[in-house]
PDB file of N, CA and C in Angstrom:
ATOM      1  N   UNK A   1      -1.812 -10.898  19.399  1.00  0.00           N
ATOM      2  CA  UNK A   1      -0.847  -9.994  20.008  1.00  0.00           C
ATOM      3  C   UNK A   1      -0.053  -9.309  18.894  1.00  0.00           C
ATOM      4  N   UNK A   2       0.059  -7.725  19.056  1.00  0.00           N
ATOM      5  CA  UNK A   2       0.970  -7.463  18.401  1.00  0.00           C
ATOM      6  C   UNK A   2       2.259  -7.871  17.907  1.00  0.00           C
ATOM      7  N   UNK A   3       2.825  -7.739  16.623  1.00  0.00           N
ATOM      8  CA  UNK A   3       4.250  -8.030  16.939  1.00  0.00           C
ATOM      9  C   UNK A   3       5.551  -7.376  17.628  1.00  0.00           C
ATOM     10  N   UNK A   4       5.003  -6.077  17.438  1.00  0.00           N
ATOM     11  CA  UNK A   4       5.896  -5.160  18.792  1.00  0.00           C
ATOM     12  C   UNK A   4       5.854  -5.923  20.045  1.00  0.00           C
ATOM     13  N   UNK A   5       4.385  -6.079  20.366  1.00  0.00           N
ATOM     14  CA  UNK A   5       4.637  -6.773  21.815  1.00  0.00           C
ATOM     15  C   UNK A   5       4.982  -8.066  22.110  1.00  0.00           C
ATOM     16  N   UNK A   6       4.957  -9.149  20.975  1.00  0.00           N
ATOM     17  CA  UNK A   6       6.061 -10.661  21.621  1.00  0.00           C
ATOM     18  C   UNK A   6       7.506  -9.797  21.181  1.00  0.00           C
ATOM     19  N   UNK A   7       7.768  -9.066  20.168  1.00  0.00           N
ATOM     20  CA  UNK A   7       9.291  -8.656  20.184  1.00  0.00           C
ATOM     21  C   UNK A   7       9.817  -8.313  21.537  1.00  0.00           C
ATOM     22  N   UNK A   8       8.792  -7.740  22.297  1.00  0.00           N
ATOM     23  CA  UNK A   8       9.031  -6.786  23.549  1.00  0.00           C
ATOM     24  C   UNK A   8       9.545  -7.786  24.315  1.00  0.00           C
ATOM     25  N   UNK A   9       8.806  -8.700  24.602  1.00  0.00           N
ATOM     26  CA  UNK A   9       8.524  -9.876  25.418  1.00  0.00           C
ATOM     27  C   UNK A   9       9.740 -10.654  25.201  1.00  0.00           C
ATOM     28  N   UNK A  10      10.634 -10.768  24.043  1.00  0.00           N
ATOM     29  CA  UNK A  10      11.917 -11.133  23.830  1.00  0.00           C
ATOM     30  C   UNK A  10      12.759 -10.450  24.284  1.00  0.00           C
ATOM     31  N   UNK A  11      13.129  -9.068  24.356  1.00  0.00           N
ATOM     32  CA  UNK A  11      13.806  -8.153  24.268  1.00  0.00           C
ATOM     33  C   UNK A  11      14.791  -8.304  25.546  1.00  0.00           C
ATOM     34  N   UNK A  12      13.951  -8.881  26.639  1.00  0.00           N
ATOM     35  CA  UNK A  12      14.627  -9.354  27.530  1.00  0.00           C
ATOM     36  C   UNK A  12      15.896 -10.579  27.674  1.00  0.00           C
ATOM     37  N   UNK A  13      15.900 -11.210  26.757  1.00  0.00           N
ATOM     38  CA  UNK A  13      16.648 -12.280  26.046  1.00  0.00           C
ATOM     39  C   UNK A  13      17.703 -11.705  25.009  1.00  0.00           C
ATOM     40  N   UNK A  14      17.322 -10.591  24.628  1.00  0.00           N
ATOM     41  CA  UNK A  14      18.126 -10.417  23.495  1.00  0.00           C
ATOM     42  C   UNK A  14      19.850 -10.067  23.766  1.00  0.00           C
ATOM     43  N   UNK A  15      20.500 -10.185  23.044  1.00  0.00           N
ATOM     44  CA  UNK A  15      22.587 -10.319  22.955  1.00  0.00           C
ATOM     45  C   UNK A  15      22.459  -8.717  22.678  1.00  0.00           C
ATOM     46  N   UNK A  16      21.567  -8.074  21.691  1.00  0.00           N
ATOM     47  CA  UNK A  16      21.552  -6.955  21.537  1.00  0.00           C
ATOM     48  C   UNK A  16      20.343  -5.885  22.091  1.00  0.00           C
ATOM     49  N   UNK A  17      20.388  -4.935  22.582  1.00  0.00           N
ATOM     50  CA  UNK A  17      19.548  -4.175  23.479  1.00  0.00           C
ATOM     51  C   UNK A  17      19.158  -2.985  22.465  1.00  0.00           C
ATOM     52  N   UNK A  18      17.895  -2.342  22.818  1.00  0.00           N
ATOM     53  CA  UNK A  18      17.666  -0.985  21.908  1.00  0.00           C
ATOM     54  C   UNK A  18      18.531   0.251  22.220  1.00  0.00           C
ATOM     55  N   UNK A  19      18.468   0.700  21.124  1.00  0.00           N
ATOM     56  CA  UNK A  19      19.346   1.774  20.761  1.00  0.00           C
ATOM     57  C   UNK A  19      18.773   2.943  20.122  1.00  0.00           C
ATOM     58  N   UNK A  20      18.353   3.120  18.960  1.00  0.00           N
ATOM     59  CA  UNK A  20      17.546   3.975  19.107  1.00  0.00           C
ATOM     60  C   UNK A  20      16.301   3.454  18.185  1.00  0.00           C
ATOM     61  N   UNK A  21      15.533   3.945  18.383  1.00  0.00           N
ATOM     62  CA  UNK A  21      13.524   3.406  18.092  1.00  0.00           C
ATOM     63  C   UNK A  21      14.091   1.887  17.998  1.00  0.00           C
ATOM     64  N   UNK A  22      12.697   0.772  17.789  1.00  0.00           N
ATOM     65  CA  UNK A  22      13.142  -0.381  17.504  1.00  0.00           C
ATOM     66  C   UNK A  22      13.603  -1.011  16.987  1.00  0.00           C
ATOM     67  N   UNK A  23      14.254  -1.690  17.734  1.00  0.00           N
ATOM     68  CA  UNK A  23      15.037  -3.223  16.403  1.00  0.00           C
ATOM     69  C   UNK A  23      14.449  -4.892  17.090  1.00  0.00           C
ATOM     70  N   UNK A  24      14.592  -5.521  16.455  1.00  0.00           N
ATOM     71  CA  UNK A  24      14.538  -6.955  16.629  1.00  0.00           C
ATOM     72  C   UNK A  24      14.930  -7.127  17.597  1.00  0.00           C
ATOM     73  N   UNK A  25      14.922  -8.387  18.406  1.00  0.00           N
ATOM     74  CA  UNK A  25      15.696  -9.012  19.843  1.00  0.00           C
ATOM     75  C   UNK A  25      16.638  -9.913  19.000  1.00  0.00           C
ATOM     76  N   UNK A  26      17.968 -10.090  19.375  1.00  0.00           N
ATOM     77  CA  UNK A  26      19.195 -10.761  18.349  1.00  0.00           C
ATOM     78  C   UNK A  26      19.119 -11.584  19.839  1.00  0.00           C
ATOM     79  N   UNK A  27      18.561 -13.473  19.699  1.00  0.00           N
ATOM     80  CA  UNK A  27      18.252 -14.081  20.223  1.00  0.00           C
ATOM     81  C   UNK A  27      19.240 -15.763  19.926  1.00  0.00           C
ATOM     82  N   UNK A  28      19.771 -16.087  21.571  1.00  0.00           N
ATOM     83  CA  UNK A  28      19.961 -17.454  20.936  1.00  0.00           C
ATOM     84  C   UNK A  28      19.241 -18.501  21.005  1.00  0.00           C
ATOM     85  N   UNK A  29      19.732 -19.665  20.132  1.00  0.00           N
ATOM     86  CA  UNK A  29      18.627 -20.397  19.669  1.00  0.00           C
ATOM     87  C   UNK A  29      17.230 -21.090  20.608  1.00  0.00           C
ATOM     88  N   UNK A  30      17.513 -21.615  21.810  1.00  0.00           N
ATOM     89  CA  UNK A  30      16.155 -21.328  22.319  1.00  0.00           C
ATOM     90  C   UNK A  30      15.357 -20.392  22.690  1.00  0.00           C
ATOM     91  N   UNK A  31      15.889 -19.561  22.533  1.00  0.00           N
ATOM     92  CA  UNK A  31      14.651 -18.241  22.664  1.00  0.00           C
ATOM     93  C   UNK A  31      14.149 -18.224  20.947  1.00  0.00           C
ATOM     94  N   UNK A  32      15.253 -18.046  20.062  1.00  0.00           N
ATOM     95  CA  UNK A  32      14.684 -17.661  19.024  1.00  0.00           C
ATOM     96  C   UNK A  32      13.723 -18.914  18.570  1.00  0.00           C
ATOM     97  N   UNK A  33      13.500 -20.032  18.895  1.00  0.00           N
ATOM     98  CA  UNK A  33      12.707 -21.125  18.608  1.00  0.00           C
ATOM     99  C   UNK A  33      11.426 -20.820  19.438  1.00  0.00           C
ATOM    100  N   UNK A  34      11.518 -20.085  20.337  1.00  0.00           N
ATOM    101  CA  UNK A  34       9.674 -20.026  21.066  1.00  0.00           C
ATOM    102  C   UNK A  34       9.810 -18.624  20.423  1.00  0.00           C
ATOM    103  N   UNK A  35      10.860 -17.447  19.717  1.00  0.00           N
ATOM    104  CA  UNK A  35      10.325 -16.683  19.669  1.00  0.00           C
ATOM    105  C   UNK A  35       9.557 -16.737  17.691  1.00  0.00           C
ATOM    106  N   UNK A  36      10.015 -17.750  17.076  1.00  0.00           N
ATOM    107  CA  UNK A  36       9.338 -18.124  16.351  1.00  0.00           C
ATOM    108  C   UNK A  36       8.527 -18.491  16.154  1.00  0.00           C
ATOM    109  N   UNK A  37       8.011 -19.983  17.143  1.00  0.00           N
ATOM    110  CA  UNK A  37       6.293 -20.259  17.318  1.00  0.00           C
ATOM    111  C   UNK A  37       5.746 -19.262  18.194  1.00  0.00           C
ATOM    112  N   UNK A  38       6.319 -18.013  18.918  1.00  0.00           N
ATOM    113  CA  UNK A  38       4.870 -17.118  19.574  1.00  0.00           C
ATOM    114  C   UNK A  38       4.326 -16.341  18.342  1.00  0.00           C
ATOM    115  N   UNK A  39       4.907 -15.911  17.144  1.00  0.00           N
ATOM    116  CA  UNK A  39       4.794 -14.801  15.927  1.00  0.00           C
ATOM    117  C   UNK A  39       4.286 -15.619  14.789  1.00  0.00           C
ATOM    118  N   UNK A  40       4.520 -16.813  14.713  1.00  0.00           N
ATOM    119  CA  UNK A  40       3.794 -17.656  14.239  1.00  0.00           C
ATOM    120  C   UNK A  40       2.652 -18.067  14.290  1.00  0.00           C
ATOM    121  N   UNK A  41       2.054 -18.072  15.905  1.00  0.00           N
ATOM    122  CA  UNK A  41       0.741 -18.646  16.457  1.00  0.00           C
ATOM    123  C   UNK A  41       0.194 -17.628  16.773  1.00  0.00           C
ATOM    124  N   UNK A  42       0.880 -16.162  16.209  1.00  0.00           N
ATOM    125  CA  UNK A  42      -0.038 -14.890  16.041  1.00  0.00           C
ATOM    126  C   UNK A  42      -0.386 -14.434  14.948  1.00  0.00           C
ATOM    127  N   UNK A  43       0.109 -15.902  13.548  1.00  0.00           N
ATOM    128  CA  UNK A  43      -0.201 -15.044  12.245  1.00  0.00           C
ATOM    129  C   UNK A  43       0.560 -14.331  11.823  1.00  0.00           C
ATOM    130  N   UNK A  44       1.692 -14.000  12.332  1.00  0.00           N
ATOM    131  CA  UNK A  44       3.041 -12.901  11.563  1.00  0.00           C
ATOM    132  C   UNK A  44       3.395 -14.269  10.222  1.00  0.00           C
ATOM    133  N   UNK A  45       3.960 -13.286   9.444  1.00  0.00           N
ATOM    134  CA  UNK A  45       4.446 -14.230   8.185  1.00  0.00           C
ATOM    135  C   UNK A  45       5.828 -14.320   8.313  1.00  0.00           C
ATOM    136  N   UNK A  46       7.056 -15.239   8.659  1.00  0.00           N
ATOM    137  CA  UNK A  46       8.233 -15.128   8.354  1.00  0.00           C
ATOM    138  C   UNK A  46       8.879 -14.702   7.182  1.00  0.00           C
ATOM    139  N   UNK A  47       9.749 -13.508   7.199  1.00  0.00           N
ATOM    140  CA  UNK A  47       9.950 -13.154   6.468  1.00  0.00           C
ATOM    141  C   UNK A  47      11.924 -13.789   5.842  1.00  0.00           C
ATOM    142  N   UNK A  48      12.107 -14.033   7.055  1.00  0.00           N
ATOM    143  CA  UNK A  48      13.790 -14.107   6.978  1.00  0.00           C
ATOM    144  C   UNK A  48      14.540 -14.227   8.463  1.00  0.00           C
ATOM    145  N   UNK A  49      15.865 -14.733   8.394  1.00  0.00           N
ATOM    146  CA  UNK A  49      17.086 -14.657   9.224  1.00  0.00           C
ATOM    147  C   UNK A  49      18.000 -14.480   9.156  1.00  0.00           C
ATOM    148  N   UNK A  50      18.788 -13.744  10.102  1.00  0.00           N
ATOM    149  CA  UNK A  50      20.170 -13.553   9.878  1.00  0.00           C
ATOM    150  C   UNK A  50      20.890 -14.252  11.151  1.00  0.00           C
ATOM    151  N   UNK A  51      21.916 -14.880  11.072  1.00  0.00           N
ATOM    152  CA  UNK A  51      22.415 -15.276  12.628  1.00  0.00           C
ATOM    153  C   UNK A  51      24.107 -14.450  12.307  1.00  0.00           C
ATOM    154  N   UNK A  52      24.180 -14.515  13.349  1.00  0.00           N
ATOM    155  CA  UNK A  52      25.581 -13.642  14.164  1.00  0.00           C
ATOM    156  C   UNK A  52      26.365 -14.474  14.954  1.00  0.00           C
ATOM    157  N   UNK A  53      28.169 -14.698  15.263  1.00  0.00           N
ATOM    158  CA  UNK A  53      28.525 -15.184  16.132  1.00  0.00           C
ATOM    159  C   UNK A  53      28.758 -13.672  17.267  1.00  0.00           C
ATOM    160  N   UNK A  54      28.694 -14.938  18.319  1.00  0.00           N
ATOM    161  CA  UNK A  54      28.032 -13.797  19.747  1.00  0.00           C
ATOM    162  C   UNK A  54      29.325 -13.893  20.430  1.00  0.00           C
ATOM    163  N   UNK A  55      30.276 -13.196  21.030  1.00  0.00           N
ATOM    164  CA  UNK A  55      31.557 -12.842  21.502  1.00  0.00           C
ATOM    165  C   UNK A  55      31.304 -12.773  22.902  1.00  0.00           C
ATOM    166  N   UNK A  56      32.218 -13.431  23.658  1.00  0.00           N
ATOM    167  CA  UNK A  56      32.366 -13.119  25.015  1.00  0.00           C
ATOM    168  C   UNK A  56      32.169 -12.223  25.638  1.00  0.00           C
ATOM    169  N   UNK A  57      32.954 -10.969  24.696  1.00  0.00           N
ATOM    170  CA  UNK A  57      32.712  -9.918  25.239  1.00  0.00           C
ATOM    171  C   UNK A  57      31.525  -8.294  24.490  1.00  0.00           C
ATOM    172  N   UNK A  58      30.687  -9.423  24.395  1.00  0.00           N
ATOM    173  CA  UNK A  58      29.442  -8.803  23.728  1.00  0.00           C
ATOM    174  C   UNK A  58      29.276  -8.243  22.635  1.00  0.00           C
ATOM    175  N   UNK A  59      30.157  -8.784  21.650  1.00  0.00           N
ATOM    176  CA  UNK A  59      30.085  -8.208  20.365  1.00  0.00           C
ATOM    177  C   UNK A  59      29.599  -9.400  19.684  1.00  0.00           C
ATOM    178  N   UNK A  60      28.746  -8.983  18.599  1.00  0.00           N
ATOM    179  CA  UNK A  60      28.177  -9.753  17.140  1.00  0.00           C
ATOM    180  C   UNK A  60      28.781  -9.569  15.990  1.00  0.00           C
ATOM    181  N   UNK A  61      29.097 -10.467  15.358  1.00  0.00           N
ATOM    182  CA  UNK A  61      29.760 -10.529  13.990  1.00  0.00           C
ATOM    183  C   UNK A  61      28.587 -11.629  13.392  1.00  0.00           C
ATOM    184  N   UNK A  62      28.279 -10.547  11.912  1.00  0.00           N
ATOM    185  CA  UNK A  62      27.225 -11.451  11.221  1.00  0.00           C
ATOM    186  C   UNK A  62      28.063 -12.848  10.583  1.00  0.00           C
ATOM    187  N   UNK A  63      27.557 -13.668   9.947  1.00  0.00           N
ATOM    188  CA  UNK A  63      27.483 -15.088   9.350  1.00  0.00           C
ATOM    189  C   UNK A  63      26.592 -15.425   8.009  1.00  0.00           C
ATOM    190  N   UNK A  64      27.095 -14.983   6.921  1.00  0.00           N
ATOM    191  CA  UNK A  64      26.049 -14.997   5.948  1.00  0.00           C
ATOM    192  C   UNK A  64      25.390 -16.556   5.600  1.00  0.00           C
ATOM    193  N   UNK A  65      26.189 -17.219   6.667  1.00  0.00           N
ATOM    194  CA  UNK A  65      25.654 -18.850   5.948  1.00  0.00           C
ATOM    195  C   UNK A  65      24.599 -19.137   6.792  1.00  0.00           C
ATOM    196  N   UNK A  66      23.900 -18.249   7.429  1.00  0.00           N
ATOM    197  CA  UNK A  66      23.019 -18.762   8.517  1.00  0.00           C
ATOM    198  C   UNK A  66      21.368 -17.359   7.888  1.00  0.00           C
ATOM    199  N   UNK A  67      22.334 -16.982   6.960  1.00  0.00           N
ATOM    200  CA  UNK A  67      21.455 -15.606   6.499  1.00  0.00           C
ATOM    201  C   UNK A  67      19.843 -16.645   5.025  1.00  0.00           C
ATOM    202  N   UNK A  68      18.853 -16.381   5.961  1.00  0.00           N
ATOM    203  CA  UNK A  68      17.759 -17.205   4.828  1.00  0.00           C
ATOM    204  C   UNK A  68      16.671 -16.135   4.483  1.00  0.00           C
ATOM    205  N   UNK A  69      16.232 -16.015   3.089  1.00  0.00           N
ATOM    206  CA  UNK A  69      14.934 -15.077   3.046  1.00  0.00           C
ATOM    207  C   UNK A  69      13.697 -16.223   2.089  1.00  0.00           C
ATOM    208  N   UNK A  70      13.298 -15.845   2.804  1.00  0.00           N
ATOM    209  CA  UNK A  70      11.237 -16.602   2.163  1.00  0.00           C
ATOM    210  C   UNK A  70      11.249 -16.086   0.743  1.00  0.00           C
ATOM    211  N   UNK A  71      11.912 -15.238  -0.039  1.00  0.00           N
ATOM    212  CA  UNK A  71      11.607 -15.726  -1.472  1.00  0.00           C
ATOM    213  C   UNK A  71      12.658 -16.724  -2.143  1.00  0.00           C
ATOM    214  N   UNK A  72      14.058 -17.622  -1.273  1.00  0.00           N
ATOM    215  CA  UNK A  72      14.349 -18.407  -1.762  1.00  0.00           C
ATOM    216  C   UNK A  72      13.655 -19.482  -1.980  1.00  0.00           C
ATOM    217  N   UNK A  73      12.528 -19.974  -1.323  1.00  0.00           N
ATOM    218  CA  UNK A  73      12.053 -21.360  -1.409  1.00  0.00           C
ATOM    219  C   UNK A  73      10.941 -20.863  -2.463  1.00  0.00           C
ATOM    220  N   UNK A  74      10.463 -22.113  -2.522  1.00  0.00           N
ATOM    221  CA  UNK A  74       8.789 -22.476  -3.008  1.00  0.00           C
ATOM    222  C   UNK A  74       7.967 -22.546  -2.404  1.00  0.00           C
ATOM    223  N   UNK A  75       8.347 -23.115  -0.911  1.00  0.00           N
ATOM    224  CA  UNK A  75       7.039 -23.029  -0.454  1.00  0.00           C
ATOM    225  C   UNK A  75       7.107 -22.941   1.323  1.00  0.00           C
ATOM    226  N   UNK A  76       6.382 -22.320   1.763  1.00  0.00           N
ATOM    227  CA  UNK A  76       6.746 -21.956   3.524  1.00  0.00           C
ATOM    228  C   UNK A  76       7.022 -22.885   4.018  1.00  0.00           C
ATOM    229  N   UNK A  77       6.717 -24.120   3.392  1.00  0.00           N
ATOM    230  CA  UNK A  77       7.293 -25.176   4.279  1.00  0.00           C
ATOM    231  C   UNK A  77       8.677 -25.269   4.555  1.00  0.00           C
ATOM    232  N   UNK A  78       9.305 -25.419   3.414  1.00  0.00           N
ATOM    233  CA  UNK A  78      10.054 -25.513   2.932  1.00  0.00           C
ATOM    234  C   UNK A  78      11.239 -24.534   3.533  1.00  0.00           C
ATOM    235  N   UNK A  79      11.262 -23.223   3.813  1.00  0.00           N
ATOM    236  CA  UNK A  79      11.405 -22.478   4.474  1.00  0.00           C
ATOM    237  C   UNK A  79      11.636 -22.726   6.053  1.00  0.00           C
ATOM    238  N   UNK A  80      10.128 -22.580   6.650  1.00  0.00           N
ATOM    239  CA  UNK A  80      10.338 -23.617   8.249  1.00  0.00           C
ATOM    240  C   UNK A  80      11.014 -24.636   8.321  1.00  0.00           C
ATOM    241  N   UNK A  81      11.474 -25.378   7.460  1.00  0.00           N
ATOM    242  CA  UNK A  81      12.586 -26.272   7.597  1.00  0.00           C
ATOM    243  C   UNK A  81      13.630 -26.016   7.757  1.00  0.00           C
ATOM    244  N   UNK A  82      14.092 -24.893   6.790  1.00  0.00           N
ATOM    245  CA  UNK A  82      15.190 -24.342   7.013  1.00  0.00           C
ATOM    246  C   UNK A  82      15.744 -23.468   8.192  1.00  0.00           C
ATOM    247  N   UNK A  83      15.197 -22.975   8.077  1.00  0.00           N
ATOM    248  CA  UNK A  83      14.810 -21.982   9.135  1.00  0.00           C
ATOM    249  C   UNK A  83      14.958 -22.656  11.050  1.00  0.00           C
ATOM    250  N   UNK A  84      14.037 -23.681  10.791  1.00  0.00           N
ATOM    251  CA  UNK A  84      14.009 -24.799  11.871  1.00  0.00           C
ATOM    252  C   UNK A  84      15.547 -25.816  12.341  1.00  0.00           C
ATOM    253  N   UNK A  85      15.830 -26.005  11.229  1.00  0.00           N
ATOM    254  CA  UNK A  85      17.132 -26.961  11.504  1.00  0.00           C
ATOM    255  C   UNK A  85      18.362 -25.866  11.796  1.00  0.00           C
ATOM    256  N   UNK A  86      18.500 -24.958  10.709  1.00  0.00           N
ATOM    257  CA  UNK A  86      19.391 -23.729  11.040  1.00  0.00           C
ATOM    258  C   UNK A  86      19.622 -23.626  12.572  1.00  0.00           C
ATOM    259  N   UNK A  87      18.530 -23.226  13.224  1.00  0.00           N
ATOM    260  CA  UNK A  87      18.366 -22.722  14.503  1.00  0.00           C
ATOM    261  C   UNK A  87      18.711 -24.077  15.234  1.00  0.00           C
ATOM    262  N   UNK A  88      18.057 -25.161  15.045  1.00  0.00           N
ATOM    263  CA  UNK A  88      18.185 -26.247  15.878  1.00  0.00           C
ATOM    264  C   UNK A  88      19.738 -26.729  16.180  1.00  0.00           C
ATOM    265  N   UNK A  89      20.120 -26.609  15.122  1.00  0.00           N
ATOM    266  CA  UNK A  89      21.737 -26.943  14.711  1.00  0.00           C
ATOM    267  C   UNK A  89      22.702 -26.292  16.108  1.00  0.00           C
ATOM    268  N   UNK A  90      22.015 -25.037  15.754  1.00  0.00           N
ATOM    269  CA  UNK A  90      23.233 -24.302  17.038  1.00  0.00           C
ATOM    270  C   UNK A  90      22.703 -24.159  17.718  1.00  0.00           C
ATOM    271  N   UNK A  91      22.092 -24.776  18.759  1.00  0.00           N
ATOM    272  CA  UNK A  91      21.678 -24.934  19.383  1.00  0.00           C
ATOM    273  C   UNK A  91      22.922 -24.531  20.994  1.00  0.00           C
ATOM    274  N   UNK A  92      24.071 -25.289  20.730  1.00  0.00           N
ATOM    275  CA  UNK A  92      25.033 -25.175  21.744  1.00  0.00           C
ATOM    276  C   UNK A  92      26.555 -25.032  21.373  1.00  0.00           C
ATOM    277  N   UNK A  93      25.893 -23.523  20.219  1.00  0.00           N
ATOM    278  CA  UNK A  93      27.187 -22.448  19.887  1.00  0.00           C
ATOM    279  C   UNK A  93      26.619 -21.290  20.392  1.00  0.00           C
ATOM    280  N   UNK A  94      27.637 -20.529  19.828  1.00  0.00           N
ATOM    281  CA  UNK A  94      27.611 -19.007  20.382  1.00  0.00           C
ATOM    282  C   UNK A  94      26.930 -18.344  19.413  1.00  0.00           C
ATOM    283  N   UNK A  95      26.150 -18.757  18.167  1.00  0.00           N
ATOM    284  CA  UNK A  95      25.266 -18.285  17.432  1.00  0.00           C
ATOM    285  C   UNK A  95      24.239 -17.851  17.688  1.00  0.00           C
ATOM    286  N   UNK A  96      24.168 -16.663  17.159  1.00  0.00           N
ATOM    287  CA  UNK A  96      22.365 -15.741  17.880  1.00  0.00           C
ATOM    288  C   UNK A  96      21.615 -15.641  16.308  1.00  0.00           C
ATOM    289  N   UNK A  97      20.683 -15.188  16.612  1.00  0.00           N
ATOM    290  CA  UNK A  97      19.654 -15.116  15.418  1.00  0.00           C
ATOM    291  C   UNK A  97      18.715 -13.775  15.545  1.00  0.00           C
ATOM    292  N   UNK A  98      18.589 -13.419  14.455  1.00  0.00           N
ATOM    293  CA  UNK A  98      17.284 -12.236  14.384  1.00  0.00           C
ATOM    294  C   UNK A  98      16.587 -12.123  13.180  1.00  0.00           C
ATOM    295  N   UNK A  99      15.395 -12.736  13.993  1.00  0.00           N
ATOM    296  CA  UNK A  99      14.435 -12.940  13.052  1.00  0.00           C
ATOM    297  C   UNK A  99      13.339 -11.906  12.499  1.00  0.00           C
ATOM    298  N   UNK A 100      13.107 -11.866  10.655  1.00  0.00           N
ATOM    299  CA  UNK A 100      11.866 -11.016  10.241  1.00  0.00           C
ATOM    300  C   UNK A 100      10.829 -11.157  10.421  1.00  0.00           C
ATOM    301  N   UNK A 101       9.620 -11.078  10.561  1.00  0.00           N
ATOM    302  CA  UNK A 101       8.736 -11.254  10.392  1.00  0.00           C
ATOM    303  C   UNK A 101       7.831  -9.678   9.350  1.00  0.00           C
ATOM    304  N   UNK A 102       6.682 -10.032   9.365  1.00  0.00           N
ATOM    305  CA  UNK A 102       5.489  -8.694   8.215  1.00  0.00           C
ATOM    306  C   UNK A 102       5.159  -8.441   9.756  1.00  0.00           C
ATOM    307  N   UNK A 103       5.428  -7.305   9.686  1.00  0.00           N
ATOM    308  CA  UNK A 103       4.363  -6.480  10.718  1.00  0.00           C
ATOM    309  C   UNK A 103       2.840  -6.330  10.104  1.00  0.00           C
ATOM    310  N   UNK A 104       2.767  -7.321  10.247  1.00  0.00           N
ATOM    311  CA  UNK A 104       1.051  -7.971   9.662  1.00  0.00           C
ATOM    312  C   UNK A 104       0.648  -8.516   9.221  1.00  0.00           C
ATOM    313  N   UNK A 105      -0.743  -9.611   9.828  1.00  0.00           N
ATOM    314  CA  UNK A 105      -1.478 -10.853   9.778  1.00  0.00           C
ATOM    315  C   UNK A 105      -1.431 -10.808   8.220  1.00  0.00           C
ATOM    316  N   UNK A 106      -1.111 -12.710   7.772  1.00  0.00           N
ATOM    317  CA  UNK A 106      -1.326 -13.002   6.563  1.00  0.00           C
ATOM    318  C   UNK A 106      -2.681 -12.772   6.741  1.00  0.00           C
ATOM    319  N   UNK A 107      -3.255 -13.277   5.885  1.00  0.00           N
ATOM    320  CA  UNK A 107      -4.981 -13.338   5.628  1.00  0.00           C
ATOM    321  C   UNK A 107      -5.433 -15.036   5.903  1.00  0.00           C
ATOM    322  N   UNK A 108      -4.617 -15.777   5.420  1.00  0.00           N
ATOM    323  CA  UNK A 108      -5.263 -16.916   5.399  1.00  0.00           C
ATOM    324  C   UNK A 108      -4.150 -17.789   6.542  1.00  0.00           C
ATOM    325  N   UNK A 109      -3.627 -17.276   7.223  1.00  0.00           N
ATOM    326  CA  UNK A 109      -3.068 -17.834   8.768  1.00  0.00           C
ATOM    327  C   UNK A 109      -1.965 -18.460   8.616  1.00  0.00           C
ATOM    328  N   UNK A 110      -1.406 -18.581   7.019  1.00  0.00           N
ATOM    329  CA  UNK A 110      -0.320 -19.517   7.008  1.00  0.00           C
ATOM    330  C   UNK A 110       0.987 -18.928   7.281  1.00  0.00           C
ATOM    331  N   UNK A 111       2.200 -19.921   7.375  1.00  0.00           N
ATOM    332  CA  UNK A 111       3.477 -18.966   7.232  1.00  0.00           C
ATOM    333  C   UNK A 111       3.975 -18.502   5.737  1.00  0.00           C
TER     334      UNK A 111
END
């Protein structure tokens, strides 16, 4: 599946809505956790996250301590860990997430 189309497939979930051409779905953490293994189990490469606190009254304010990019680590694992617990953590705050991915298949299937 494209990655436009699981983004799409989020979009419905998302804190933030399109505006003009596309953006990411700004997702909280259980969405952004299946919306990680669907882009994952399509071969997208993670690229990064940013999380946001999410306001009552529908505003986002970014959070740079929740902000991760794939050339800090060594190794993707290493990364999905982070990445994984980050998200898991807030689980039951008002923290949203929006995640990178390559708009296109690694070659050899990994993250």
């Amino acid at each position: 599946m494209r990655l436009e189309a699981i983004s799409e497939k989020y979009m419905q979930f998302s804190v933030r809505k399109y505006s003009e051409g596309f953006i990411a779905p700004v997702l909280k953490p259980i969405h952004a956790l299946r919306y990680l293994a669907d882009c994952l189990e399509a071969g997208y490469q993670l690229l990064g996250m940013s999380g946001f606190h999410h306001f009552k009254d529908g505003k986002i304010q970014p959070n740079q301590s929740f902000e991760v990019d794939a050339g800090e680590f060594d190794t993707p694992e290493e990364f999905l860990k982070v990445v994984g617990g980050l998200v898991l953590a807030q689980m039951n705050t008002n923290v949203v997430f929006e995640i990178a991915f390559e708009d296109g298949h690694s070659e050899n299937g990994s993250v």
